[in-house]
PDB file of N, CA and C in Angstrom:
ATOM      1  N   UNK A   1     192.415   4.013-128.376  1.00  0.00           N
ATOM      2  CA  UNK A   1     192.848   4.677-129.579  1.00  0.00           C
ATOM      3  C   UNK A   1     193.947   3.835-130.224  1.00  0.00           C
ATOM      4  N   UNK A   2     193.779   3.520-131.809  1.00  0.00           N
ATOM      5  CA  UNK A   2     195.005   2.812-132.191  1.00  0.00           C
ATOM      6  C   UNK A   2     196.001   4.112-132.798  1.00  0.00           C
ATOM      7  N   UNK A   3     197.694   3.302-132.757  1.00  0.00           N
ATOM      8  CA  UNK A   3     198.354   4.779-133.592  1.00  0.00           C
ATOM      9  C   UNK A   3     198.489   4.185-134.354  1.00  0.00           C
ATOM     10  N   UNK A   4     198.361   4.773-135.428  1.00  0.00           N
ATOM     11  CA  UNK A   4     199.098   4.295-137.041  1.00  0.00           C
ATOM     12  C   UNK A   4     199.849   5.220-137.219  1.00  0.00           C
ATOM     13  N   UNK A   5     200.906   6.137-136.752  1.00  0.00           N
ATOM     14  CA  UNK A   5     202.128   6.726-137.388  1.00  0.00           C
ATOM     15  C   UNK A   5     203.087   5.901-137.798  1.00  0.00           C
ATOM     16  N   UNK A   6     204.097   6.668-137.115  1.00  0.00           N
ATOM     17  CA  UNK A   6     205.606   5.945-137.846  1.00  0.00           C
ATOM     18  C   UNK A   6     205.479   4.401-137.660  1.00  0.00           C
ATOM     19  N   UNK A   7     206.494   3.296-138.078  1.00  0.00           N
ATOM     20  CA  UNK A   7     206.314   2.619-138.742  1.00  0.00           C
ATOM     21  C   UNK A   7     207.805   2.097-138.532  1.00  0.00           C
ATOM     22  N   UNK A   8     208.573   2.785-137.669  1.00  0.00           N
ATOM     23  CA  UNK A   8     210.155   2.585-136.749  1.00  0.00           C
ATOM     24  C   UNK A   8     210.495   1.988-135.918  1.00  0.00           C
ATOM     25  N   UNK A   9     208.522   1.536-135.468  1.00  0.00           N
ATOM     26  CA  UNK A   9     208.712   0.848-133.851  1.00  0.00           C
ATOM     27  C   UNK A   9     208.954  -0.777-134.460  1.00  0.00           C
ATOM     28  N   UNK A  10     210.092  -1.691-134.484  1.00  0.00           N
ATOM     29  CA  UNK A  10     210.340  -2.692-134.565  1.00  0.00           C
ATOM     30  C   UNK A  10     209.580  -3.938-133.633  1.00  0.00           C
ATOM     31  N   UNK A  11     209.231  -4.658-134.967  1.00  0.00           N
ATOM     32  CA  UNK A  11     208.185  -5.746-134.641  1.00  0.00           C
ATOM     33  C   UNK A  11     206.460  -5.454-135.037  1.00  0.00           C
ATOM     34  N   UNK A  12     206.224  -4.077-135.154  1.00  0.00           N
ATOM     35  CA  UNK A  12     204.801  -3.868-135.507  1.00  0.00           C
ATOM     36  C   UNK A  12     204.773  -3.447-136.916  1.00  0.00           C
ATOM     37  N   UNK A  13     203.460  -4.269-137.150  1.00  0.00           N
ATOM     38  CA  UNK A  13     203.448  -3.887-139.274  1.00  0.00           C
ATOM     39  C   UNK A  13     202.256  -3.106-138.960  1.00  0.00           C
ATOM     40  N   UNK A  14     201.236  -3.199-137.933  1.00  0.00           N
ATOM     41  CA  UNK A  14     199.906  -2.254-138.553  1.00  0.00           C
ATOM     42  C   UNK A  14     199.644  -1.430-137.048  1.00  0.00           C
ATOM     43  N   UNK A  15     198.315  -1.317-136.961  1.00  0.00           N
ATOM     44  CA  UNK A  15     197.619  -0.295-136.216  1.00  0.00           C
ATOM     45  C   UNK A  15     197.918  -1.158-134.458  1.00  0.00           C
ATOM     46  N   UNK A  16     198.301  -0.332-133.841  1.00  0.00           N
ATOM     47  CA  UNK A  16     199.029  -0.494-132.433  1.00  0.00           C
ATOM     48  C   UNK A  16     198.211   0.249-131.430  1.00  0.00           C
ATOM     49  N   UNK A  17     198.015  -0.209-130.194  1.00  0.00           N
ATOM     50  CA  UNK A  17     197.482   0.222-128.718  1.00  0.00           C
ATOM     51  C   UNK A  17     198.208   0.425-127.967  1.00  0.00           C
ATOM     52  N   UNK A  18     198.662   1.908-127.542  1.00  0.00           N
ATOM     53  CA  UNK A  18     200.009   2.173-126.866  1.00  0.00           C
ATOM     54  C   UNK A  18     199.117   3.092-125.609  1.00  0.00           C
ATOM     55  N   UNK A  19     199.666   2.039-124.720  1.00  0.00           N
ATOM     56  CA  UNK A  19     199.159   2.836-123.389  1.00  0.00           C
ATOM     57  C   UNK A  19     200.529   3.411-122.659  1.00  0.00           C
ATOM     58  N   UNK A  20     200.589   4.478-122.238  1.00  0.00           N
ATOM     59  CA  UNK A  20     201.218   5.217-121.108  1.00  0.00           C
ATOM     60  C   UNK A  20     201.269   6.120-120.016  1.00  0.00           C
ATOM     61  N   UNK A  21     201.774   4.729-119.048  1.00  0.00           N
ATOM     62  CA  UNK A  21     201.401   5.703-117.118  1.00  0.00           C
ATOM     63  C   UNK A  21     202.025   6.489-116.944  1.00  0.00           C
ATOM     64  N   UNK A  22     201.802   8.000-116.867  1.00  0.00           N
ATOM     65  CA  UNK A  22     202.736   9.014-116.871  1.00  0.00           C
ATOM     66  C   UNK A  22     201.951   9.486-115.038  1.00  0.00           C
ATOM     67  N   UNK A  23     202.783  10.475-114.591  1.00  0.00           N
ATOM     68  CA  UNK A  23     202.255  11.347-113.349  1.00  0.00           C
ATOM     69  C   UNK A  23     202.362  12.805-113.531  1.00  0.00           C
ATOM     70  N   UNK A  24     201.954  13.572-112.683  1.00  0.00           N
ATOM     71  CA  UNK A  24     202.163  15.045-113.466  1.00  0.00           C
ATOM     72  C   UNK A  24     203.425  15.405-112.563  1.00  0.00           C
ATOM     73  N   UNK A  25     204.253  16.575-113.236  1.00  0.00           N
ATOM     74  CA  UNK A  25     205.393  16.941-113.652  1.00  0.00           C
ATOM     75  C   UNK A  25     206.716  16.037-113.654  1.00  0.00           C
ATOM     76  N   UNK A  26     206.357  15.112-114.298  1.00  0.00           N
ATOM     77  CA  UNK A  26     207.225  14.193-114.989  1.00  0.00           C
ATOM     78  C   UNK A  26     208.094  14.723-116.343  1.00  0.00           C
ATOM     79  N   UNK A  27     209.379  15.165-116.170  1.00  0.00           N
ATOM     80  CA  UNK A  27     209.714  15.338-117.461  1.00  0.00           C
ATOM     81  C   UNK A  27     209.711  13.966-118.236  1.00  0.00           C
ATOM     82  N   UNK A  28     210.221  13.427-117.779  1.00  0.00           N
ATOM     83  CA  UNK A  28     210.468  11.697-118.889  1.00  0.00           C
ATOM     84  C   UNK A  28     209.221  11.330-119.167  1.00  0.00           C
ATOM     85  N   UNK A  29     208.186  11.871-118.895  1.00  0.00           N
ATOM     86  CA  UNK A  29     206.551  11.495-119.205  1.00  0.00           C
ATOM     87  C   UNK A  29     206.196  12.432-119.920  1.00  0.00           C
ATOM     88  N   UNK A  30     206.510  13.445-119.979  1.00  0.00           N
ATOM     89  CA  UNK A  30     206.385  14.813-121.181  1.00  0.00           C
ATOM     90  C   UNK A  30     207.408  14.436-122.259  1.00  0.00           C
ATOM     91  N   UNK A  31     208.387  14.177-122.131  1.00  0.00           N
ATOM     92  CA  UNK A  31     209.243  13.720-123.254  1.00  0.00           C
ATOM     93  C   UNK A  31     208.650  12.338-124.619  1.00  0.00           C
ATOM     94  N   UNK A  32     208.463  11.502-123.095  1.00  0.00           N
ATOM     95  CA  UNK A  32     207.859  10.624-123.595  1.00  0.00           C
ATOM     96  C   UNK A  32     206.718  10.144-124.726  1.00  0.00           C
ATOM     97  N   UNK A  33     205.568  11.321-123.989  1.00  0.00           N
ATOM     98  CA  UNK A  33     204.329  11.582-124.981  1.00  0.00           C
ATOM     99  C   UNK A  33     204.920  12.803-126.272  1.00  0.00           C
ATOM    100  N   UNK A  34     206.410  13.645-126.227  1.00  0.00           N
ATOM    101  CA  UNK A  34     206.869  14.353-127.344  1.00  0.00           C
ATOM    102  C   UNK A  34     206.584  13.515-128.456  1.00  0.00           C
ATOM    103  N   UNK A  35     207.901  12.312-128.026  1.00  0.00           N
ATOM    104  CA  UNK A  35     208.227  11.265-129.152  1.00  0.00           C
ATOM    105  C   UNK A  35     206.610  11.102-129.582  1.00  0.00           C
ATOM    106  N   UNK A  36     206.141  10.090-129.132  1.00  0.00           N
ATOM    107  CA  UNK A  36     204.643  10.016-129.563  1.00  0.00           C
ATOM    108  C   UNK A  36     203.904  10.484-130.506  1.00  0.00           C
ATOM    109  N   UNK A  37     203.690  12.054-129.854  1.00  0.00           N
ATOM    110  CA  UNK A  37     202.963  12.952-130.892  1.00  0.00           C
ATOM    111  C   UNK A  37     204.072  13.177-132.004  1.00  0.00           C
ATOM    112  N   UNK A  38     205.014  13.376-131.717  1.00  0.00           N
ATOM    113  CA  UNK A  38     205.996  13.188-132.804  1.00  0.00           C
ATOM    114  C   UNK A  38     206.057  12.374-134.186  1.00  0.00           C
ATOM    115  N   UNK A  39     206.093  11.427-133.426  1.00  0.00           N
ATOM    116  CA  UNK A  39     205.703  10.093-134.793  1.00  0.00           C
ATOM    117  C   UNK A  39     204.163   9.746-135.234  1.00  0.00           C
ATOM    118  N   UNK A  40     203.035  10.894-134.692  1.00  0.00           N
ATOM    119  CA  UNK A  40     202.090  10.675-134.731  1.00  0.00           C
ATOM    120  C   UNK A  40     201.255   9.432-134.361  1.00  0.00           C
ATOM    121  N   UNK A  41     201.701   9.030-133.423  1.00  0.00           N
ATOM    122  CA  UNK A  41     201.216   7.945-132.923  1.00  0.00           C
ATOM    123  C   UNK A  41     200.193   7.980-131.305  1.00  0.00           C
ATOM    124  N   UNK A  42     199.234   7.713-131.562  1.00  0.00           N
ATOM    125  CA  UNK A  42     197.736   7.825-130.329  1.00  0.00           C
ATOM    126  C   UNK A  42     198.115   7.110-129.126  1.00  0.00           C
ATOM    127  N   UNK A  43     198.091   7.649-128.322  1.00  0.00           N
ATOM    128  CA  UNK A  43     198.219   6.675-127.142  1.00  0.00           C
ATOM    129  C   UNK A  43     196.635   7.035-126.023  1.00  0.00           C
ATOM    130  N   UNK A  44     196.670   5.839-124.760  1.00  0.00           N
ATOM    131  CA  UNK A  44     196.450   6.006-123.986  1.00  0.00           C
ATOM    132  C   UNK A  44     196.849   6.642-122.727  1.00  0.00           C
ATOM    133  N   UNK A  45     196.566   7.690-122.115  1.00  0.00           N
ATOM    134  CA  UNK A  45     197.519   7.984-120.870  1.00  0.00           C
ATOM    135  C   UNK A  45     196.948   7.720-119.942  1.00  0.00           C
ATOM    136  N   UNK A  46     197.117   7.105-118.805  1.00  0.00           N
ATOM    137  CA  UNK A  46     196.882   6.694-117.419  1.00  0.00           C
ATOM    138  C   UNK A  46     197.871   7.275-116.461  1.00  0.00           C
ATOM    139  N   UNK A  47     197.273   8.840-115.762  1.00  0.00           N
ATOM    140  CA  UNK A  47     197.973   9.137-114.953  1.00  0.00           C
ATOM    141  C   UNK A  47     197.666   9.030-113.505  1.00  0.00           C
ATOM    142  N   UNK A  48     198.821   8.292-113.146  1.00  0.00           N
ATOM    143  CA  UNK A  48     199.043   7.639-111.503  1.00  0.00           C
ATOM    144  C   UNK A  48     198.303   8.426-110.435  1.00  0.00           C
ATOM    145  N   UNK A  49     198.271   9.705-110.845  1.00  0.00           N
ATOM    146  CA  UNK A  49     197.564   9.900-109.289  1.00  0.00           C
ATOM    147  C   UNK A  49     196.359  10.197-109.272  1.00  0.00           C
ATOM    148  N   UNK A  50     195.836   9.299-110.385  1.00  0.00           N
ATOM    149  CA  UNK A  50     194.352   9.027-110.181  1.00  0.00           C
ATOM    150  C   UNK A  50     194.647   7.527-109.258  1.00  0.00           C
ATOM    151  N   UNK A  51     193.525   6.971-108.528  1.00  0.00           N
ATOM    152  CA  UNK A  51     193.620   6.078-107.512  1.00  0.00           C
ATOM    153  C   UNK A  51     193.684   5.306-108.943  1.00  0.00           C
ATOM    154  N   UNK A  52     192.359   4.931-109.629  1.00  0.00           N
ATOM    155  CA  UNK A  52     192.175   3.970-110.305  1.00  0.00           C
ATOM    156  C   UNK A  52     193.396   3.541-111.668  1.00  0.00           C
ATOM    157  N   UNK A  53     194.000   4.464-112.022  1.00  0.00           N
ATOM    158  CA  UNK A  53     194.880   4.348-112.639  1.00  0.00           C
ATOM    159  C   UNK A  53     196.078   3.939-112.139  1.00  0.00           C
ATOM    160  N   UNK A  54     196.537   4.088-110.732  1.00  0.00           N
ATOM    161  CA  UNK A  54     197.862   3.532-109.848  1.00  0.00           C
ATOM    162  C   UNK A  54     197.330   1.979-109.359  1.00  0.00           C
ATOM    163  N   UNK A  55     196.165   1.972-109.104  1.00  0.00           N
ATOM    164  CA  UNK A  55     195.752   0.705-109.304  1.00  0.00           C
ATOM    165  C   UNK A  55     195.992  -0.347-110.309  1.00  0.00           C
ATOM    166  N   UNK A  56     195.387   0.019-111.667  1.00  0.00           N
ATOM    167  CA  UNK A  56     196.010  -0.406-112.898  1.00  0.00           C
ATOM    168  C   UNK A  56     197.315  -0.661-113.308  1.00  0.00           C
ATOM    169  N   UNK A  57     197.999   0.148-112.983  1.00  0.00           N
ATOM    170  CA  UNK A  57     199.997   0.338-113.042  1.00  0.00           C
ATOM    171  C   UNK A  57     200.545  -1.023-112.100  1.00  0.00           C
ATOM    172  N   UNK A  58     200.018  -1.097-110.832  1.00  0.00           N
ATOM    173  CA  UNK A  58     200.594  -1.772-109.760  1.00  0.00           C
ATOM    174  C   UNK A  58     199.530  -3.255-110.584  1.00  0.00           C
ATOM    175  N   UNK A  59     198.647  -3.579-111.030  1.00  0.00           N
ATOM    176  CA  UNK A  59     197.719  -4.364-111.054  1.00  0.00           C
ATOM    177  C   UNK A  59     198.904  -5.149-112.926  1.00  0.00           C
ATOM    178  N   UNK A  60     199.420  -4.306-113.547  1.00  0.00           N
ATOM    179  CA  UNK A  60     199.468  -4.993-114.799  1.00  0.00           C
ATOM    180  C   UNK A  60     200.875  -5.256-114.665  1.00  0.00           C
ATOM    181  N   UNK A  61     201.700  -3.894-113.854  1.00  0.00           N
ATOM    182  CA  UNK A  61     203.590  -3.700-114.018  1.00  0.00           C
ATOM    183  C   UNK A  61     203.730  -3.987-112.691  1.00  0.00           C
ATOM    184  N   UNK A  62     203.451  -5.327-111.819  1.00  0.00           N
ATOM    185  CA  UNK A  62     203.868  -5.557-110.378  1.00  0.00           C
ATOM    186  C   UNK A  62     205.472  -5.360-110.180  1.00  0.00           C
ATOM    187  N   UNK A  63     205.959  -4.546-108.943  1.00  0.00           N
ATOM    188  CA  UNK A  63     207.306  -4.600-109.235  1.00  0.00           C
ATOM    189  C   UNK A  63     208.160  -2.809-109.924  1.00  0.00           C
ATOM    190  N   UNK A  64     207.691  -2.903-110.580  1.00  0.00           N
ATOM    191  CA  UNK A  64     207.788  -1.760-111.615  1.00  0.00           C
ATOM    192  C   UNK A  64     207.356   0.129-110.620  1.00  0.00           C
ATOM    193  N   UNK A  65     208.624   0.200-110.572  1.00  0.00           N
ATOM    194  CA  UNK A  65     208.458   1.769-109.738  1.00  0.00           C
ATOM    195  C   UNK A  65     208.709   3.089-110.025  1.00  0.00           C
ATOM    196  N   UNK A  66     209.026   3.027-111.281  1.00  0.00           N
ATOM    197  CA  UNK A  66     209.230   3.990-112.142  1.00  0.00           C
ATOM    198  C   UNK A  66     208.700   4.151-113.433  1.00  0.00           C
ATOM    199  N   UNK A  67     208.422   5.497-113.647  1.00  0.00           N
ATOM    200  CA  UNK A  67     207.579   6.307-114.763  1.00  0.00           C
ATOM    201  C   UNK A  67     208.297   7.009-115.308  1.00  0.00           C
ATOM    202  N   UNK A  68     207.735   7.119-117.144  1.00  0.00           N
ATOM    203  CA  UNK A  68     206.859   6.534-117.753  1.00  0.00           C
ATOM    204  C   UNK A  68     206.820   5.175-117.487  1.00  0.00           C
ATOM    205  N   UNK A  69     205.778   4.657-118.000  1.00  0.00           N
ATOM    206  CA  UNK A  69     206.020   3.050-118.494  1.00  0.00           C
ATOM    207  C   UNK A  69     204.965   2.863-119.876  1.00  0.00           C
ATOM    208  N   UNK A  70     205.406   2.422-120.697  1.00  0.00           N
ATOM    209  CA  UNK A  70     204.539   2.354-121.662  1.00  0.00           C
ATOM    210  C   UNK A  70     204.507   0.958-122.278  1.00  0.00           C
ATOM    211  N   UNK A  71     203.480   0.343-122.683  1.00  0.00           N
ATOM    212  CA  UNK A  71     202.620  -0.787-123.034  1.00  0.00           C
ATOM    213  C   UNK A  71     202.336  -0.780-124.729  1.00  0.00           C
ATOM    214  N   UNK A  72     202.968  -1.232-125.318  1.00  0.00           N
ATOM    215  CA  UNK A  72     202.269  -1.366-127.052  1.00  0.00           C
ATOM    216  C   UNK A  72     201.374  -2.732-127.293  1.00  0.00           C
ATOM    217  N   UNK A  73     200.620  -2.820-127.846  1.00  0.00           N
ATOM    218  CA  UNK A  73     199.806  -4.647-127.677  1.00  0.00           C
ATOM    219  C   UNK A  73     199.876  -5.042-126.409  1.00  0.00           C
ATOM    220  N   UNK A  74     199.660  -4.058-125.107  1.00  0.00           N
ATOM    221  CA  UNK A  74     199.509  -4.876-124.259  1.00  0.00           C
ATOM    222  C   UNK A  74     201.240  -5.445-123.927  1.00  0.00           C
ATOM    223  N   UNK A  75     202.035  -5.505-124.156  1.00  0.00           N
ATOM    224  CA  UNK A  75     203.505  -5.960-124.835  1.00  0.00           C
ATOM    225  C   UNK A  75     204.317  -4.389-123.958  1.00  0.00           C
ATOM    226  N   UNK A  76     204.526  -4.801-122.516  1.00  0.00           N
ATOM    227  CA  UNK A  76     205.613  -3.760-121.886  1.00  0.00           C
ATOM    228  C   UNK A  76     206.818  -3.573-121.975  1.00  0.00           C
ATOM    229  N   UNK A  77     207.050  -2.312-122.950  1.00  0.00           N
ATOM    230  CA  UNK A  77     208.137  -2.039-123.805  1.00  0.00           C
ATOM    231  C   UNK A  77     209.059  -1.257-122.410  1.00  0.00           C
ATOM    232  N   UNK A  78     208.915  -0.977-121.689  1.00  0.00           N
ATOM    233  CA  UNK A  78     209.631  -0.353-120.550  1.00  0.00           C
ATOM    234  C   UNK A  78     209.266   1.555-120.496  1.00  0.00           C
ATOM    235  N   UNK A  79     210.226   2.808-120.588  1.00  0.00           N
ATOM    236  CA  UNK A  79     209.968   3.556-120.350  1.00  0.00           C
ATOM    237  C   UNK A  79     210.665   4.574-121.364  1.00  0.00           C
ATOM    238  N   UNK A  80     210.670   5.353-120.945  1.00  0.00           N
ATOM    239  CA  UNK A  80     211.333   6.471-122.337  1.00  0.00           C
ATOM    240  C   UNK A  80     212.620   6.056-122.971  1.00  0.00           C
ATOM    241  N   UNK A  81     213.562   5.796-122.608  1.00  0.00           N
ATOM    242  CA  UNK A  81     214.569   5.488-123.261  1.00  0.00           C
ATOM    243  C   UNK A  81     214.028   4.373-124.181  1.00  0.00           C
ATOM    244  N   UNK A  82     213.765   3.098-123.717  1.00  0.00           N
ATOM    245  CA  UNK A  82     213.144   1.736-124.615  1.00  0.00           C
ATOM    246  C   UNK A  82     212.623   2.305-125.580  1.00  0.00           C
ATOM    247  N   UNK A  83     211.344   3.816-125.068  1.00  0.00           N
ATOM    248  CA  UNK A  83     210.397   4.020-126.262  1.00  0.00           C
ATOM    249  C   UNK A  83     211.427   4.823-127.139  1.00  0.00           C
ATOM    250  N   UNK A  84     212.580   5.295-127.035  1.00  0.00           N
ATOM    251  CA  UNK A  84     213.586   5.954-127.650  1.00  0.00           C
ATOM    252  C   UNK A  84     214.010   4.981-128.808  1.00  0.00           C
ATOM    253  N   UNK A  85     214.649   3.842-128.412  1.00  0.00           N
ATOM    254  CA  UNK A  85     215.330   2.702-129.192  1.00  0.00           C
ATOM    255  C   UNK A  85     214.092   2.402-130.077  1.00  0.00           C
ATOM    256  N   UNK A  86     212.625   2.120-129.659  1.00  0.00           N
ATOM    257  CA  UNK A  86     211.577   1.453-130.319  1.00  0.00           C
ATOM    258  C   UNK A  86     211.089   2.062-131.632  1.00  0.00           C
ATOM    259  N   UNK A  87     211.569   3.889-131.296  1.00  0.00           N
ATOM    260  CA  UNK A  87     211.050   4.320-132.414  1.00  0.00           C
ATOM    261  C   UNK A  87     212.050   4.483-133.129  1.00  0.00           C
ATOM    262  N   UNK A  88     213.393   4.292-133.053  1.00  0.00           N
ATOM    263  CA  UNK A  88     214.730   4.305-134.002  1.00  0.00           C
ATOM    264  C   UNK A  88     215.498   5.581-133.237  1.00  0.00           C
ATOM    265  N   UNK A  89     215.052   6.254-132.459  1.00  0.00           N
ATOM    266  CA  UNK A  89     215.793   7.705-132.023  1.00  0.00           C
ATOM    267  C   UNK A  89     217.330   7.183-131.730  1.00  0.00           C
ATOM    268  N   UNK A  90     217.341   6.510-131.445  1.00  0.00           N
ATOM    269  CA  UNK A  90     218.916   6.274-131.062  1.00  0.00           C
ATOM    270  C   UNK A  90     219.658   5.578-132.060  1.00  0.00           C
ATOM    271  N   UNK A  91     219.133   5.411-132.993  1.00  0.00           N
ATOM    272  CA  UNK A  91     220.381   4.837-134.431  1.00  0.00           C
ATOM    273  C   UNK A  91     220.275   5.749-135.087  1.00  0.00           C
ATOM    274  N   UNK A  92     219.357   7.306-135.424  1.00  0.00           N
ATOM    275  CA  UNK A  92     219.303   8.065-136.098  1.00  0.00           C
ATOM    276  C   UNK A  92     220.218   9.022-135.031  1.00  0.00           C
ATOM    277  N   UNK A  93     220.433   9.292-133.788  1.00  0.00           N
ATOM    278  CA  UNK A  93     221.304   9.996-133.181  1.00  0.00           C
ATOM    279  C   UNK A  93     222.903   9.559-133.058  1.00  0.00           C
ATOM    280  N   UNK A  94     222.937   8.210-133.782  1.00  0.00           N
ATOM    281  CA  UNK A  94     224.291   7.638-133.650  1.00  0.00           C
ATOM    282  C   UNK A  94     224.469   6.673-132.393  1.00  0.00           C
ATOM    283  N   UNK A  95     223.404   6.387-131.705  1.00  0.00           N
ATOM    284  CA  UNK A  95     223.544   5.481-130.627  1.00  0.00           C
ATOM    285  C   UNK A  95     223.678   6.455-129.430  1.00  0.00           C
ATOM    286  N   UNK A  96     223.857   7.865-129.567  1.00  0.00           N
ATOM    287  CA  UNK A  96     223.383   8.663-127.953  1.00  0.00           C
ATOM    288  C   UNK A  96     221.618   8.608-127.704  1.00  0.00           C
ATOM    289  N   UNK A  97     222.004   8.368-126.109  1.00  0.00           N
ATOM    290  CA  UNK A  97     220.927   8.677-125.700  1.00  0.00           C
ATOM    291  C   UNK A  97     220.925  10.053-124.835  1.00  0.00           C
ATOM    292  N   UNK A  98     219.409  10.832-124.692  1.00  0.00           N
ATOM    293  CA  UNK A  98     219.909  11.710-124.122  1.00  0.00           C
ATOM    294  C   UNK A  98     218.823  12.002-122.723  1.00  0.00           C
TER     295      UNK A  98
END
């Protein structure tokens, strides 16, 4: 799925492939996909405790042990906070994060 919403995430001018490995009851992975639908923007979700999907996670983010993690172009932007800064949330909050 490409997103074409907002238009905040710095460095992208057009239609974007945003994948994100969330697990279930993850708040920072529910938050995460908020922002998202928020800015109207499509993602992929790959959740970990499918085998084949923790496969994928460990196979693309070696190293990487914490969730969310989210992917734009393929291009690993890190996890909710990053996707916080990416979509502007934190210069429109004054620089808190929360």
């Amino acid at each position: 799925m490409l997103a074409q919403g907002s238009r905040a995430l710095s460095g992208w001018n057009g239609p974007m492939r945003i994948e994100i490995f969330t697990a279930p009851s993850c708040g920072s992975c529910d938050s995460a996909k908020a922002i998202l639908r928020e800015h109207r923007l499509e993602f992929v979700e790959f959740d970990i405790a499918s085998p084949a999907s923790m496969a994928a996670f460990r196979a693309r983010l070696p190293g990487v042990r914490s969730i969310p993690q989210i992917l734009i172009d393929g291009r690993h932007i890190g996890g909710y906070e990053e996707l916080r800064l990416h979509v502007g949330l934190d210069e429109v909050d004054g620089g808190a994060a929360s």
